[in-house]
Protein backbone atom coordinates (compact mmCIF):
# COMPACT_ATOMS: atom_id res chain seq x y z
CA UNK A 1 -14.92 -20.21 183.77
CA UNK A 2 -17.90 -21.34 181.33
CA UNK A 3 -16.76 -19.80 178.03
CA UNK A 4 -19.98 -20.69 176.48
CA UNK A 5 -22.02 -18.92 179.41
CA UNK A 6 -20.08 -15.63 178.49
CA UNK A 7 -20.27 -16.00 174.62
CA UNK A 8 -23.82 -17.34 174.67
CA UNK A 9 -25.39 -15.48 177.22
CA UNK A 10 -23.51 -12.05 178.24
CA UNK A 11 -22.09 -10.87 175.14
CA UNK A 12 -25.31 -11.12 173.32
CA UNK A 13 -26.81 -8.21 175.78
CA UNK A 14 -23.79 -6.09 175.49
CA UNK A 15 -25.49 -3.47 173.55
CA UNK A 16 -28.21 -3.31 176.36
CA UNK A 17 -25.99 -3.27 178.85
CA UNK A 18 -24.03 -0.23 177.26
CA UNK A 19 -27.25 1.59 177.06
CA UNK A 20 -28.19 0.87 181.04
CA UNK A 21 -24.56 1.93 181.81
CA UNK A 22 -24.87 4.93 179.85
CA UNK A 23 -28.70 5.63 181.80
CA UNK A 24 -26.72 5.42 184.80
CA UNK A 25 -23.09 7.64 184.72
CA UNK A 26 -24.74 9.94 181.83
CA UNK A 27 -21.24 9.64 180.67
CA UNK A 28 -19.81 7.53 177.83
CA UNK A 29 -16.16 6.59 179.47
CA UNK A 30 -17.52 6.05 182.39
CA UNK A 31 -20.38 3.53 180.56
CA UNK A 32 -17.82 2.02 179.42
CA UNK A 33 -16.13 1.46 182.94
CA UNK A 34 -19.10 0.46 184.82
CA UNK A 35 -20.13 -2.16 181.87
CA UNK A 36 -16.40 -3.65 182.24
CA UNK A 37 -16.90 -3.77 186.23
CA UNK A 38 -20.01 -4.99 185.94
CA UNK A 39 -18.41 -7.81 183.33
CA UNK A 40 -15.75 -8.85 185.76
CA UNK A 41 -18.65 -9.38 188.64
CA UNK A 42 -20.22 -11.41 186.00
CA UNK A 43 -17.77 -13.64 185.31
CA UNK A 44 -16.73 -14.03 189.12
CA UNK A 45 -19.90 -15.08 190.31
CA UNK A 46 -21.63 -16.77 187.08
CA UNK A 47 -21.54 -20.14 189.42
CA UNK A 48 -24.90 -17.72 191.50
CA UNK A 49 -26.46 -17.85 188.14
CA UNK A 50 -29.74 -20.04 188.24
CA UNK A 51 -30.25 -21.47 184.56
CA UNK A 52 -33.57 -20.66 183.09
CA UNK A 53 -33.52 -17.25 185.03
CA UNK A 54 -33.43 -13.45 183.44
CA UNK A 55 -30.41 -13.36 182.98
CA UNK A 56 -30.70 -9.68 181.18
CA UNK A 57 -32.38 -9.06 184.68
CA UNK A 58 -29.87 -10.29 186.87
CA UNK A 59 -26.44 -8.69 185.08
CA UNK A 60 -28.65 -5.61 185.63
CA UNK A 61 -28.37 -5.63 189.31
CA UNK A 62 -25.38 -6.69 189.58
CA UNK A 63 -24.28 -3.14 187.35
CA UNK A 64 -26.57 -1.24 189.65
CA UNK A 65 -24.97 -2.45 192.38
CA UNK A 66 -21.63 -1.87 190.67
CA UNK A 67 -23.04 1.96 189.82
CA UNK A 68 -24.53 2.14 193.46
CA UNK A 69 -20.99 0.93 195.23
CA UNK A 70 -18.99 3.65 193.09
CA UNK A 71 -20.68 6.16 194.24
CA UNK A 72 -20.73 5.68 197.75
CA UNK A 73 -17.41 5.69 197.51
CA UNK A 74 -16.75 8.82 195.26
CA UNK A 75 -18.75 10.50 197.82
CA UNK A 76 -17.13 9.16 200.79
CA UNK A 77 -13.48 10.28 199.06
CA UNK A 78 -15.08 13.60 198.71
CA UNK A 79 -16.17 13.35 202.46
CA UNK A 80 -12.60 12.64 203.59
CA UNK A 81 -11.02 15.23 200.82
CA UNK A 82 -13.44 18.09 202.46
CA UNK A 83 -12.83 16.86 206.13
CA UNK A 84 -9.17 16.54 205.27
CA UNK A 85 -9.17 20.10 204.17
CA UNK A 86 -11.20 21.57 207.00
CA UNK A 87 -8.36 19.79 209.61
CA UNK A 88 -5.64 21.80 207.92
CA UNK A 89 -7.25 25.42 207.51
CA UNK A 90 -8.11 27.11 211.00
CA UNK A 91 -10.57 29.12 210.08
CA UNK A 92 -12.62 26.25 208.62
CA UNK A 93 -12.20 24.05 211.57
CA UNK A 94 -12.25 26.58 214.13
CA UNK A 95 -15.52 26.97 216.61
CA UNK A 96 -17.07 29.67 215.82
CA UNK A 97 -19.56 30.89 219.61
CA UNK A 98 -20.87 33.10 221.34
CA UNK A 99 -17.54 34.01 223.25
CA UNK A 100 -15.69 35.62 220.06
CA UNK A 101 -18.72 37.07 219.41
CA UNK A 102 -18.84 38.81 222.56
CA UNK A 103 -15.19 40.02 222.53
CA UNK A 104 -16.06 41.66 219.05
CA UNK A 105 -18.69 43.41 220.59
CA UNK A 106 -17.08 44.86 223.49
CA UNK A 107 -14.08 45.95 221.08
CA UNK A 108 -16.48 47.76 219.26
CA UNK A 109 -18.08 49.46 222.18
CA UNK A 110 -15.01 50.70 223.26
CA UNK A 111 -14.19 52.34 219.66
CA UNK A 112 -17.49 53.82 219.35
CA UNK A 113 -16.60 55.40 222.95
CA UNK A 114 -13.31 56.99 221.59
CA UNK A 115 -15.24 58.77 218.35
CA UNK A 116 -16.27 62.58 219.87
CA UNK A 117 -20.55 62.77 219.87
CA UNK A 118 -21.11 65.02 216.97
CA UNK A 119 -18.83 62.03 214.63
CA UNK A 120 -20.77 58.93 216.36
CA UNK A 121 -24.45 60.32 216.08
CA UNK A 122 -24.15 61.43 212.46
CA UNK A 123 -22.74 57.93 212.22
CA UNK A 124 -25.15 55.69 214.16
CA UNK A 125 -27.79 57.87 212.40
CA UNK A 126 -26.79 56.60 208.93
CA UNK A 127 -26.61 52.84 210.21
CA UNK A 128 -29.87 52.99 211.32
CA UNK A 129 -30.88 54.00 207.60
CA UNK A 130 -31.94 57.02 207.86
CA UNK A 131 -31.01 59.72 204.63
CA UNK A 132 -28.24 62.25 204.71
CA UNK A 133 -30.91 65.25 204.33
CA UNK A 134 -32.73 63.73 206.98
CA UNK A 135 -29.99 64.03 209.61
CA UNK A 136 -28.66 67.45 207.73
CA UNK A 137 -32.25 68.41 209.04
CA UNK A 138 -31.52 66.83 212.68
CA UNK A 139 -28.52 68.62 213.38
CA UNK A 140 -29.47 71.61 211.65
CA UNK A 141 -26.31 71.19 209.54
CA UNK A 142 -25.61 71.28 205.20
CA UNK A 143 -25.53 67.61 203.88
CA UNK A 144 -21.77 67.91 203.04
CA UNK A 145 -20.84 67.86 206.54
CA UNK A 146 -23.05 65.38 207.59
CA UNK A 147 -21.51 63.27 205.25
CA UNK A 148 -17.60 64.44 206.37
CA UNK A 149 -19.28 63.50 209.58
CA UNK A 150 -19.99 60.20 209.08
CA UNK A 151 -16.84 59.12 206.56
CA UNK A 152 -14.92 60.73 209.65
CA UNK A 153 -16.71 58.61 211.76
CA UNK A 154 -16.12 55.42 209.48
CA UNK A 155 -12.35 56.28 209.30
CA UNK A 156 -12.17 56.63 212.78
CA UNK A 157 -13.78 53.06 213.79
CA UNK A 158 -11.51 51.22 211.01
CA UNK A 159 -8.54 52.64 212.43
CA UNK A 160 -9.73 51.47 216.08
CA UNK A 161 -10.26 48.33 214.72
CA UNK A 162 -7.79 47.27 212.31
CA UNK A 163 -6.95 43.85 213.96
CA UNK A 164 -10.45 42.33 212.51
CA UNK A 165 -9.66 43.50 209.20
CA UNK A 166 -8.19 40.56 208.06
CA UNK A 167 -10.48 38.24 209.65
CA UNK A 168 -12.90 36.19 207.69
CA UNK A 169 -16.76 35.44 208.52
């Protein structure tokens, strides 16, 4: 180790450095971290140095790369933290297709099929948007039972299918 490459040539740019380190992490302690890693690199391959050369120019590469290396590898921890997690919980691994989808669908049929007519029209009428007068005015019916009508309805289809309750999207 050339003491007199590190006094006389590195520590007099450790102000600038501090500042590039800073540009970098946006964060002071971790400035401070990436300046001291980039140090270290310094001093273990100052033998690469060519004399007469930027120097200013070259400890600045070697702290990008230092910046560039930590954060490929914060992001590939957070990679194998989020992979991790998704082997563990079943519903984030899980497939979701066309299959389970299907199987939901004919479930539903078959609850719609149980609800009596007058329950299920007043019902599919609301789902396909239209207003409570406006089917009052279908059916020839007050509003107030068009609306028993279709909370009935409602009831009716979450009692049928209570087993996807707890499910999540």
């Amino acid at each position: 180790m050339d003491k007199d490459f590190i006094n006389k040539e590195v520590w007099v740019h450790s102000d600038t450095l501090l500042k590039y380190a800073n540009r970098f992490t946006k964060d002071e302690n971790e400035a401070e971290d990436l300046l001291q890693n980039t140090l270290l690199k310094v001093l273990r391959y100052q033998d690469s140095y060519s004399k007469g050369s930027n120097i200013l120019g070259w400890i600045y590469t070697i702290m990008r790369s230092c910046f560039l290396n930590d954060c490929r590898k914060k992001k590939l921890a957070e990679n194998h933290k989020n992979s991790s997690l998704s082997i563990n919980d079943p519903n984030l691994s899980s497939a979701k297709n066309k299959g389970e989808n299907r199987f939901a669908m004919e479930d539903l049929d078959a609850a719609m099929k149980t609800i009596p007519e007058k329950y299920l029209s007043a019902f599919i009428m609301h789902f396909e948007g239209y207003k409570y007068y406006e089917i009052a005015e279908h059916f020839n019916v007050p509003e107030g039972t068009v609306k028993t009508r279709i909370h009935t309805a409602r009831k009716l289809l979450q009692k049928k299918l209570s087993t996807y309750r707890d499910l999540k999207p």
